[in-house]
C-alpha atoms as a PDB file:
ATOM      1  CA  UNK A   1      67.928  66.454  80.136  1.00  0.00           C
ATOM      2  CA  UNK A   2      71.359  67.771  81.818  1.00  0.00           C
ATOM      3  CA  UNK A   3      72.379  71.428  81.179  1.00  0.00           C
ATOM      4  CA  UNK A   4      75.278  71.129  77.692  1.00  0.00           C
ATOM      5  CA  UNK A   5      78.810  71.206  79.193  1.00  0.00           C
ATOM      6  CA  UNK A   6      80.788  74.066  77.871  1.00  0.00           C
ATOM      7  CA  UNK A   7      84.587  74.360  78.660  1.00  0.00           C
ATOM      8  CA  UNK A   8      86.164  77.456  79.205  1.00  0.00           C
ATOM      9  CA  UNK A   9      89.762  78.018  78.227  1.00  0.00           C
ATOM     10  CA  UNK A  10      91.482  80.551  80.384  1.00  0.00           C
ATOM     11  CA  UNK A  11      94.933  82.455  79.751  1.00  0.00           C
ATOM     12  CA  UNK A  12      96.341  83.522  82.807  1.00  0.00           C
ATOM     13  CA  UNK A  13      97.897  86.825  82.880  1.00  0.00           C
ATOM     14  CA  UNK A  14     101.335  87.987  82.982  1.00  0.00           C
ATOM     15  CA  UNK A  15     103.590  87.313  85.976  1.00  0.00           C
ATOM     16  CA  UNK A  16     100.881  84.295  86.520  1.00  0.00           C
ATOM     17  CA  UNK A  17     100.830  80.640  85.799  1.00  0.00           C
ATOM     18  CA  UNK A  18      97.321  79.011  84.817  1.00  0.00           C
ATOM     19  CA  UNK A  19      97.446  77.974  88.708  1.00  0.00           C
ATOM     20  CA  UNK A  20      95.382  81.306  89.361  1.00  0.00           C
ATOM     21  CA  UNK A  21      92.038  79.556  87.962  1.00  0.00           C
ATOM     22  CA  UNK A  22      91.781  76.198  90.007  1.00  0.00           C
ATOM     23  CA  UNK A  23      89.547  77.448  92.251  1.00  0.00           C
ATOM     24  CA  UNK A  24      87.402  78.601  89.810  1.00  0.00           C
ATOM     25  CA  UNK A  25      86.421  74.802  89.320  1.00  0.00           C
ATOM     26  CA  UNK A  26      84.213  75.152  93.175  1.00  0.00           C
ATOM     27  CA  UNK A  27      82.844  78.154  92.599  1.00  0.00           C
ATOM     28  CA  UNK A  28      80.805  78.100  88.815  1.00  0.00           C
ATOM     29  CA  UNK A  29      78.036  76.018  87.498  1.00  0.00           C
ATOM     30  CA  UNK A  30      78.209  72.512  87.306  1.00  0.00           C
ATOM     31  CA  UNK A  31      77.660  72.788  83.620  1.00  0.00           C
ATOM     32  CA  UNK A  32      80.817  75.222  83.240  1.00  0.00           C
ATOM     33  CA  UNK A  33      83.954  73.445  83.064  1.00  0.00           C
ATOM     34  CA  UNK A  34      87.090  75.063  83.759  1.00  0.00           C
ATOM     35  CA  UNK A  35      90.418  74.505  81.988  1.00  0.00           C
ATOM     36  CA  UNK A  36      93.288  76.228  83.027  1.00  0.00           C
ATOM     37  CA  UNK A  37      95.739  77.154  80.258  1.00  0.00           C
ATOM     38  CA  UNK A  38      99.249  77.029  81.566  1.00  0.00           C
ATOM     39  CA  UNK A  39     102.008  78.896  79.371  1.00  0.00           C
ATOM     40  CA  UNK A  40     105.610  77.371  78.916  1.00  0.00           C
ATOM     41  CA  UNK A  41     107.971  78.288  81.530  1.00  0.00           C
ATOM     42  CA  UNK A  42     105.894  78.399  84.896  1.00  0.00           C
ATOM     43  CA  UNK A  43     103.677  76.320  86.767  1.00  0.00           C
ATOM     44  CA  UNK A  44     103.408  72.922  85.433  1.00  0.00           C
ATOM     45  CA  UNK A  45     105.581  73.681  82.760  1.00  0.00           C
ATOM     46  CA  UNK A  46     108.663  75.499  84.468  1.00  0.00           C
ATOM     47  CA  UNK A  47     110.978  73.235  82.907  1.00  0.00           C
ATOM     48  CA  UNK A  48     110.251  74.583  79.740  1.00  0.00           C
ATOM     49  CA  UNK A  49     112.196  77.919  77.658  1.00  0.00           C
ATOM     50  CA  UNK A  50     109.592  80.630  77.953  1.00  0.00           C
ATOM     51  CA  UNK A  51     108.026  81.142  74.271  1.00  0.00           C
ATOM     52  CA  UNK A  52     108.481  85.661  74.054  1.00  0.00           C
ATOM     53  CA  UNK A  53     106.812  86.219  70.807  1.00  0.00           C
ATOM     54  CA  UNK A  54     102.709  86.880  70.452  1.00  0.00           C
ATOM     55  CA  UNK A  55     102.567  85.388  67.562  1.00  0.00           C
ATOM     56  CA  UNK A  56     104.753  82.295  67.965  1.00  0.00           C
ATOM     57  CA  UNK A  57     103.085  81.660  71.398  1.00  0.00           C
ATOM     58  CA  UNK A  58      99.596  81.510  69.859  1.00  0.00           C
ATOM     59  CA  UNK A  59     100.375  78.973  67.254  1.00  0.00           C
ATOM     60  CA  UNK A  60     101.315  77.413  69.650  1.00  0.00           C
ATOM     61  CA  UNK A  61      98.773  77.194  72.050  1.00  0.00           C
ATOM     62  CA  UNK A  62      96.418  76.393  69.221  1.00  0.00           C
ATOM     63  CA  UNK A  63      98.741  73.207  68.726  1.00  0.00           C
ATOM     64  CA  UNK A  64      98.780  72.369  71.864  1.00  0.00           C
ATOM     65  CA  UNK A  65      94.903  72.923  72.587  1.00  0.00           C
ATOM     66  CA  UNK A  66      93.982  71.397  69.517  1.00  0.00           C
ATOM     67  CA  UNK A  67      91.100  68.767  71.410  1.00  0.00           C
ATOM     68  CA  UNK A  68      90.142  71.528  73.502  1.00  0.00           C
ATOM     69  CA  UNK A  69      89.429  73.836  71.003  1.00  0.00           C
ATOM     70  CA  UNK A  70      86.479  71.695  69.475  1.00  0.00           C
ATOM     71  CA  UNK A  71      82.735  71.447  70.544  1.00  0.00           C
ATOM     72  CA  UNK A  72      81.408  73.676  72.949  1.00  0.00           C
ATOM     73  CA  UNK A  73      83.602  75.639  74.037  1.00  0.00           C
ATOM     74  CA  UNK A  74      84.768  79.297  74.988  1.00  0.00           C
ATOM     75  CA  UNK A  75      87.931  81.132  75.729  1.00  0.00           C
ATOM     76  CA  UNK A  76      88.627  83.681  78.442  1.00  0.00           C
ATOM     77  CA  UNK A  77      91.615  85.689  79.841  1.00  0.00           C
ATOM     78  CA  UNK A  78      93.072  87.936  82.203  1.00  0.00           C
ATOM     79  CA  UNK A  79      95.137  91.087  81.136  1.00  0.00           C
ATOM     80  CA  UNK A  80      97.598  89.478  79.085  1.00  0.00           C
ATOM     81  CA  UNK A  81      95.563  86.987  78.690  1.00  0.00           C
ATOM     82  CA  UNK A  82      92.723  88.593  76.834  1.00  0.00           C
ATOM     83  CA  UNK A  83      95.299  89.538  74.118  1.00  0.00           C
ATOM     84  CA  UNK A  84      96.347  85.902  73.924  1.00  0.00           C
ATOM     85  CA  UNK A  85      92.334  84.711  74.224  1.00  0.00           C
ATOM     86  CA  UNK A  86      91.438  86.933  71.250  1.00  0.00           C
ATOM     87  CA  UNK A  87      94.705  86.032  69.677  1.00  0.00           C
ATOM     88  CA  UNK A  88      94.084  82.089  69.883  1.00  0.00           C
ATOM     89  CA  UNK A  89      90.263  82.900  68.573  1.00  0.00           C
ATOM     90  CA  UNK A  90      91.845  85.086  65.536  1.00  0.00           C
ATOM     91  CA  UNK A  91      94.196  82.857  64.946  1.00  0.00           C
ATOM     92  CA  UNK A  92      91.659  79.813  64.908  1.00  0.00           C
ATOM     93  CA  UNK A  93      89.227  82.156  62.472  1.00  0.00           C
ATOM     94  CA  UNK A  94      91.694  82.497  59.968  1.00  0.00           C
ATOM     95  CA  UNK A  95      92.637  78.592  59.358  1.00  0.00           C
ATOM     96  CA  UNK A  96      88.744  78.492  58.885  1.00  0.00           C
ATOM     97  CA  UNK A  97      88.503  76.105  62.384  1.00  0.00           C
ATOM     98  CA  UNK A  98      85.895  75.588  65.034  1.00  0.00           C
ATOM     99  CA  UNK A  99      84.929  79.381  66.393  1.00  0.00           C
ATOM    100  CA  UNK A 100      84.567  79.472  70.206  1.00  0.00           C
ATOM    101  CA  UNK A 101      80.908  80.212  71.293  1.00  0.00           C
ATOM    102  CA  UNK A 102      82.127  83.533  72.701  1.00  0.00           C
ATOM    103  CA  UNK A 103      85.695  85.439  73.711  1.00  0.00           C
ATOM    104  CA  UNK A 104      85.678  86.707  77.301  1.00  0.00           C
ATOM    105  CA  UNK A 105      88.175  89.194  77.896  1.00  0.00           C
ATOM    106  CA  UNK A 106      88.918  90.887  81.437  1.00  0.00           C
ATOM    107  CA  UNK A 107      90.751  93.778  82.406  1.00  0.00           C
ATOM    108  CA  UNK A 108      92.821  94.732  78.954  1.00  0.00           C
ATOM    109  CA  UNK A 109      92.231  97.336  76.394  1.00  0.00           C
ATOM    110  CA  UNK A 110      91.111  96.162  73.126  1.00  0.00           C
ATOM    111  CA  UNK A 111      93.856  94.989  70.882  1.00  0.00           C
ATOM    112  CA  UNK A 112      93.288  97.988  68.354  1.00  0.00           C
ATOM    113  CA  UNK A 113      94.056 100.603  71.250  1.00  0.00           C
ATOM    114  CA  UNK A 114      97.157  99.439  73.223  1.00  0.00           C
ATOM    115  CA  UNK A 115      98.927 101.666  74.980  1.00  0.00           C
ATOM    116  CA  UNK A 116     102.287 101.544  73.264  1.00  0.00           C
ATOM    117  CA  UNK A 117     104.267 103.114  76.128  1.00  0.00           C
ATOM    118  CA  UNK A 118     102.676 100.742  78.671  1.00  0.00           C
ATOM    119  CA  UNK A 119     105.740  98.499  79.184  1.00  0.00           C
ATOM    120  CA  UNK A 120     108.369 101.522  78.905  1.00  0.00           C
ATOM    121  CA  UNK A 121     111.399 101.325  81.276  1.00  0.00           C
ATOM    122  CA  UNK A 122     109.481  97.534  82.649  1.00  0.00           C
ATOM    123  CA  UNK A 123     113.256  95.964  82.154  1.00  0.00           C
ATOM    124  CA  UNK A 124     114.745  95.838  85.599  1.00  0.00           C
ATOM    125  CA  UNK A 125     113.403  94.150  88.826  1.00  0.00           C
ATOM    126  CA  UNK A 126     113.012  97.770  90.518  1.00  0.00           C
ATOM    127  CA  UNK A 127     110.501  98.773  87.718  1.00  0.00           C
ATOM    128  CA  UNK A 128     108.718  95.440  87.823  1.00  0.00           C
ATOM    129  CA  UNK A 129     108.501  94.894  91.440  1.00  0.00           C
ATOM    130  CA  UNK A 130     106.965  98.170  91.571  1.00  0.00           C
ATOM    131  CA  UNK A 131     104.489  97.701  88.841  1.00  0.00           C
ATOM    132  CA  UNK A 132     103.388  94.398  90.668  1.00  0.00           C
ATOM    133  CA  UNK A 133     102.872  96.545  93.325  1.00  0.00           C
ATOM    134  CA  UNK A 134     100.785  99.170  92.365  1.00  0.00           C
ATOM    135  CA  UNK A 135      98.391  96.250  90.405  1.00  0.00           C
ATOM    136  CA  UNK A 136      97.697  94.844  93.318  1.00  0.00           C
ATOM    137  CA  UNK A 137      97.446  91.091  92.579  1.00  0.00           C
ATOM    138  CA  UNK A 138     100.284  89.447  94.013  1.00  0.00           C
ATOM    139  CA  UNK A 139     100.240  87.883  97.612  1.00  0.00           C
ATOM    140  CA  UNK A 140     102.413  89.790 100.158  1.00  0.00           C
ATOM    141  CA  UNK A 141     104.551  86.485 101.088  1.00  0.00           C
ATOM    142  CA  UNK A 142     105.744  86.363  97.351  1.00  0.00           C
ATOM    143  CA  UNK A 143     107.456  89.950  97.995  1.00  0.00           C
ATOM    144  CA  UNK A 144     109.009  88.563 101.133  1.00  0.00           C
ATOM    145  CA  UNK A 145     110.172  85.590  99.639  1.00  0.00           C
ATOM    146  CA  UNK A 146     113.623  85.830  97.685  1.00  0.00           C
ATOM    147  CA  UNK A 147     112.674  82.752  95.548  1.00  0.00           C
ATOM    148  CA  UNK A 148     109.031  83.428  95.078  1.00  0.00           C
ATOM    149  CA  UNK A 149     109.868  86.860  93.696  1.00  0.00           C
ATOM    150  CA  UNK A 150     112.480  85.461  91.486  1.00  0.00           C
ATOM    151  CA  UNK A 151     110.126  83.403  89.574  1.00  0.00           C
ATOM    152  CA  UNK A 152     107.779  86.190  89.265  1.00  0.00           C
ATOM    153  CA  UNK A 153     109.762  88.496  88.150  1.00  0.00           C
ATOM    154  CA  UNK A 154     111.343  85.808  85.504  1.00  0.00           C
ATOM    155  CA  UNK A 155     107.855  84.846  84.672  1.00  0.00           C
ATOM    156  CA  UNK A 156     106.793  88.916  84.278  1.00  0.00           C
ATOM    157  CA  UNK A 157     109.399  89.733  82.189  1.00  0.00           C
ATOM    158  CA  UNK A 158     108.949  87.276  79.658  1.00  0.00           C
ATOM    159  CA  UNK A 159     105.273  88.037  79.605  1.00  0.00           C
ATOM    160  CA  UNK A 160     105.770  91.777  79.020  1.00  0.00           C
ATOM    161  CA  UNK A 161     108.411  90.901  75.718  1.00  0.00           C
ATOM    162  CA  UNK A 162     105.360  89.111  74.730  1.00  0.00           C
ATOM    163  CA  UNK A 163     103.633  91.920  74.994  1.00  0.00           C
ATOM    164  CA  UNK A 164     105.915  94.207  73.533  1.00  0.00           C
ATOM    165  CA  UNK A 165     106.453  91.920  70.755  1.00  0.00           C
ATOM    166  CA  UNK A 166     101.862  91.918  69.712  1.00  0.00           C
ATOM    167  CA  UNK A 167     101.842  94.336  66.485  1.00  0.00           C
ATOM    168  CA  UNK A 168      98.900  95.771  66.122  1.00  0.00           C
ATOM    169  CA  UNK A 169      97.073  95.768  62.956  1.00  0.00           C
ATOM    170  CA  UNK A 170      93.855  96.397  61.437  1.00  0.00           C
ATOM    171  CA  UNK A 171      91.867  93.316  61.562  1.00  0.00           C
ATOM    172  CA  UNK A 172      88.206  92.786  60.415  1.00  0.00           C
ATOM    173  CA  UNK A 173      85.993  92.455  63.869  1.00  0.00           C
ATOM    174  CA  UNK A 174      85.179  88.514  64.309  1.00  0.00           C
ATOM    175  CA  UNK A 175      82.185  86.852  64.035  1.00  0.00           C
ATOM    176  CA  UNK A 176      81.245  85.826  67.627  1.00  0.00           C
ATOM    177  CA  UNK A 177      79.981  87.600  71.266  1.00  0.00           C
ATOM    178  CA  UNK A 178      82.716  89.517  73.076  1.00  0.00           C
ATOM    179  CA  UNK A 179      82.078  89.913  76.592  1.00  0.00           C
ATOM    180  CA  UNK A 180      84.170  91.887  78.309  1.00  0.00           C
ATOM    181  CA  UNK A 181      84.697  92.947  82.186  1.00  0.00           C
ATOM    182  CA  UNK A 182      87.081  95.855  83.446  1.00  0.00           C
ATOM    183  CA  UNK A 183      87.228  97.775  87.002  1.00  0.00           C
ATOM    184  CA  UNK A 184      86.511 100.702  87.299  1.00  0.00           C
ATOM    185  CA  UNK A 185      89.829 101.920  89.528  1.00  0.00           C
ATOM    186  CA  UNK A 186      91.458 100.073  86.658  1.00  0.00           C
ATOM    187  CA  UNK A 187      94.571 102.668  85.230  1.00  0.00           C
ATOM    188  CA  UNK A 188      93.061 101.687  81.558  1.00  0.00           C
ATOM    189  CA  UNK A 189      91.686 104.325  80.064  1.00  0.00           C
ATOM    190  CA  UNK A 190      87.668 103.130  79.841  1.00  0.00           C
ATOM    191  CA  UNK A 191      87.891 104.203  76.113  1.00  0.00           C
ATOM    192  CA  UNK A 192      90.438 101.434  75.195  1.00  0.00           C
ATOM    193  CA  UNK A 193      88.015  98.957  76.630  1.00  0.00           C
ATOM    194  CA  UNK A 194      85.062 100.008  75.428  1.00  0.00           C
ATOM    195  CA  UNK A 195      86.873 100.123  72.260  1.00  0.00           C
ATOM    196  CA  UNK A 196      86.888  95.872  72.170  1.00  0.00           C
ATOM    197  CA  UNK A 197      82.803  96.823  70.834  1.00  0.00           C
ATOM    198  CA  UNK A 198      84.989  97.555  67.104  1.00  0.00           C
ATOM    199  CA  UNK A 199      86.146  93.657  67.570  1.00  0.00           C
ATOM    200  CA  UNK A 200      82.851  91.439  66.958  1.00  0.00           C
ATOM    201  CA  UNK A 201      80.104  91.440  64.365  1.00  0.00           C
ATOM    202  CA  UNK A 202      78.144  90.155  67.103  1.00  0.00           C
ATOM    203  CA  UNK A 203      76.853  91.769  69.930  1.00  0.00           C
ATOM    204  CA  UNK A 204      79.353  92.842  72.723  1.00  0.00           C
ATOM    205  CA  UNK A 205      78.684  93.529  76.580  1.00  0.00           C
ATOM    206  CA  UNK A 206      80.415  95.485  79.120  1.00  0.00           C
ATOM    207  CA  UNK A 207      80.440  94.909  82.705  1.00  0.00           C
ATOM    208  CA  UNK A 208      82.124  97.490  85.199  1.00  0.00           C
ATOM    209  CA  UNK A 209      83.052  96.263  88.542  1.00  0.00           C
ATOM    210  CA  UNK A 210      84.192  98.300  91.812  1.00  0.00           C
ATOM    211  CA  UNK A 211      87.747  97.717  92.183  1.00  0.00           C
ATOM    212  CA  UNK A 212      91.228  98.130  89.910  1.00  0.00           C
ATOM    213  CA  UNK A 213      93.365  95.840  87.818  1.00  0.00           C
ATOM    214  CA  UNK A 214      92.479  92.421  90.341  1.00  0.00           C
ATOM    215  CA  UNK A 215      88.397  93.348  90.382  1.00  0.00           C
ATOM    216  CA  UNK A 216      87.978  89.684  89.938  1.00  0.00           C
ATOM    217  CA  UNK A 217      90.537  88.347  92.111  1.00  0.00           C
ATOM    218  CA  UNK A 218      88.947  91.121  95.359  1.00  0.00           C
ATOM    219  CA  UNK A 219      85.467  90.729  93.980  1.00  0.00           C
ATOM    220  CA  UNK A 220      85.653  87.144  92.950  1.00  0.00           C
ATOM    221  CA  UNK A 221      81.802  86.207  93.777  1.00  0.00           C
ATOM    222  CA  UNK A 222      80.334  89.132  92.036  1.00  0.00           C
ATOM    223  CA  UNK A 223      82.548  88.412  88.827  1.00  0.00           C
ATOM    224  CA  UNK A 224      82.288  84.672  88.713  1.00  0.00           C
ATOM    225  CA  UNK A 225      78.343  85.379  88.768  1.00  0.00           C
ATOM    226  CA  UNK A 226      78.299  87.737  85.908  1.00  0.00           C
ATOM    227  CA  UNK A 227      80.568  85.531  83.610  1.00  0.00           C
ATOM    228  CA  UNK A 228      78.626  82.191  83.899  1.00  0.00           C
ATOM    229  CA  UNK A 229      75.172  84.404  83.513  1.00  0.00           C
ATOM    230  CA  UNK A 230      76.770  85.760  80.222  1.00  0.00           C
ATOM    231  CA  UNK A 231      77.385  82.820  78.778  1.00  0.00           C
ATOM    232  CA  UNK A 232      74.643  80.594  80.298  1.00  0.00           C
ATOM    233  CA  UNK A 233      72.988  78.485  77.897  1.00  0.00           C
ATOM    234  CA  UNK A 234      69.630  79.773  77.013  1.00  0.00           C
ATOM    235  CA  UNK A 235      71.541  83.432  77.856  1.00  0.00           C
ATOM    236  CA  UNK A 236      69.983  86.486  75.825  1.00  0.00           C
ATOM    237  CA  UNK A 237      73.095  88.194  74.342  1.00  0.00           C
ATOM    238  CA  UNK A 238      71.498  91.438  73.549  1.00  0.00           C
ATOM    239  CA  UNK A 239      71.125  92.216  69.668  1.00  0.00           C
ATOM    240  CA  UNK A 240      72.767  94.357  66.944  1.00  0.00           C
ATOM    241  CA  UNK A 241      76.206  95.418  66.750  1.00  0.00           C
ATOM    242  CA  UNK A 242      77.250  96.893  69.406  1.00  0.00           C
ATOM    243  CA  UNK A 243      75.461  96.277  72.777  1.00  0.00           C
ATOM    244  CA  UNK A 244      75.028  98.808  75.486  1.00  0.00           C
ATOM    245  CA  UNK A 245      77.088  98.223  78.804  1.00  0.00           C
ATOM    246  CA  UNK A 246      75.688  97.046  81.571  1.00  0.00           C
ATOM    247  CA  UNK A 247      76.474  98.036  85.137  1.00  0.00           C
ATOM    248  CA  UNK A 248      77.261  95.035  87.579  1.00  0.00           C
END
């Protein structure tokens, strides 16, 4: 007998359309199936009026997702994305739906500890151009191209109100695994992302990777390996509350 499909949903994050996970389909376990989760107003849908409010955008992903979000499935994201992963699998907790079989979040501080100054003076191309720059994850012939960096910079603006707009809240933890990855050049502080453990009743991991806010873009193998290992079928999630961090 075959090896249970799972899907995994995956949120790109901001400045990025869901484009930035196709590869991801060659690279991971037959039995993982990748599904790229493109966001109104880039990519695919570029044609579309970019949706700038946390909330709003989450209903509506769960809308749109709706036969996705059912059976075996899990939800990951990148940055941004992580808020809007853990968002979609609130969100989907609360109308009492189908729970994904765990939340994998990469490279963001847990939604309880958000730097609220993070996206401070972000509101003119200068000050985004330069924060794309010292992240680290965009190609150098976007920069050089005067259309390419238009789009970005349209796209990473309306991703940072987004951000901006996310209230946080106390919220009891969820009842699912958390797995979470970070780098450890990364400019989050590791306290806000070791802080995600105060978001699960189940057991949550941490895995540190060399490398800053792109650690799985510059050390895709490594990554790719340690996400389909934690949720593996037949993968021991390590018990109690709060599990210890691992090293990768």
């Amino acid at each position: 007998m075959g090896t249970p499909e799972l899907a995994l949903l995956c949120l790109p994050c901001a400045g990025a359309s869901a484009t930035m996970y196709l590869r991801w389909r060659r690279l991971v376990p037959q039995w993982l199936r990748i599904v790229p989760v493109e966001l109104p107003g880039r990519g695919a849908r570029m044609g579309e009026d970019f949706v700038e409010d946390f909330d709003a955008l989450v209903a509506r992903l769960c809308t749109e997702q709706a036969a996705a979000l059912q059976g075996r499935f899990a939800l990951f994201g990148h940055s941004m994305g992580a808020l809007l992963a853990w968002g979609i699998a609130r969100r989907l907790h609360d109308e009492r739906r189908a729970l994904p079989r765990a939340l994998l979040v990469s490279g963001s501080a847990a939604p309880s500890c958000r730097d609220p100054d993070r996206f401070a003076d972000r509101n003119d191309d200068r000050a985004l151009i330069a924060d794309l720059r010292r992240q680290g994850g965009t190609p150098e012939e976007a920069f050089a191209s005067e259309e390419l960096m238009r789009i970005t910079l349209d796209v990473l603006a309306a991703d940072y109100r987004i951000c901006e707009s996310f209230g946080q809240r106390e919220r009891p933890p969820l009842p699912l695994p958390i797995h979470v990855f970070a780098g450890r050049d990364d400019d989050i502080d590791a306290a806000r992302v070791e802080a995600w453990s105060r978001e699960a009743t189940h057991a949550v991991t941490l895995d540190w990777f060399d490398g800053g806010h792109f650690f799985l873009r510059h050390g895709e193998g490594a990554f790719l390996e340690a996400l389909s290992r934690r949720i593996a079928p037949g993968a021991v999630v390590p018990g109690g509350r709060h599990a210890a961090p691992s090293l990768v």
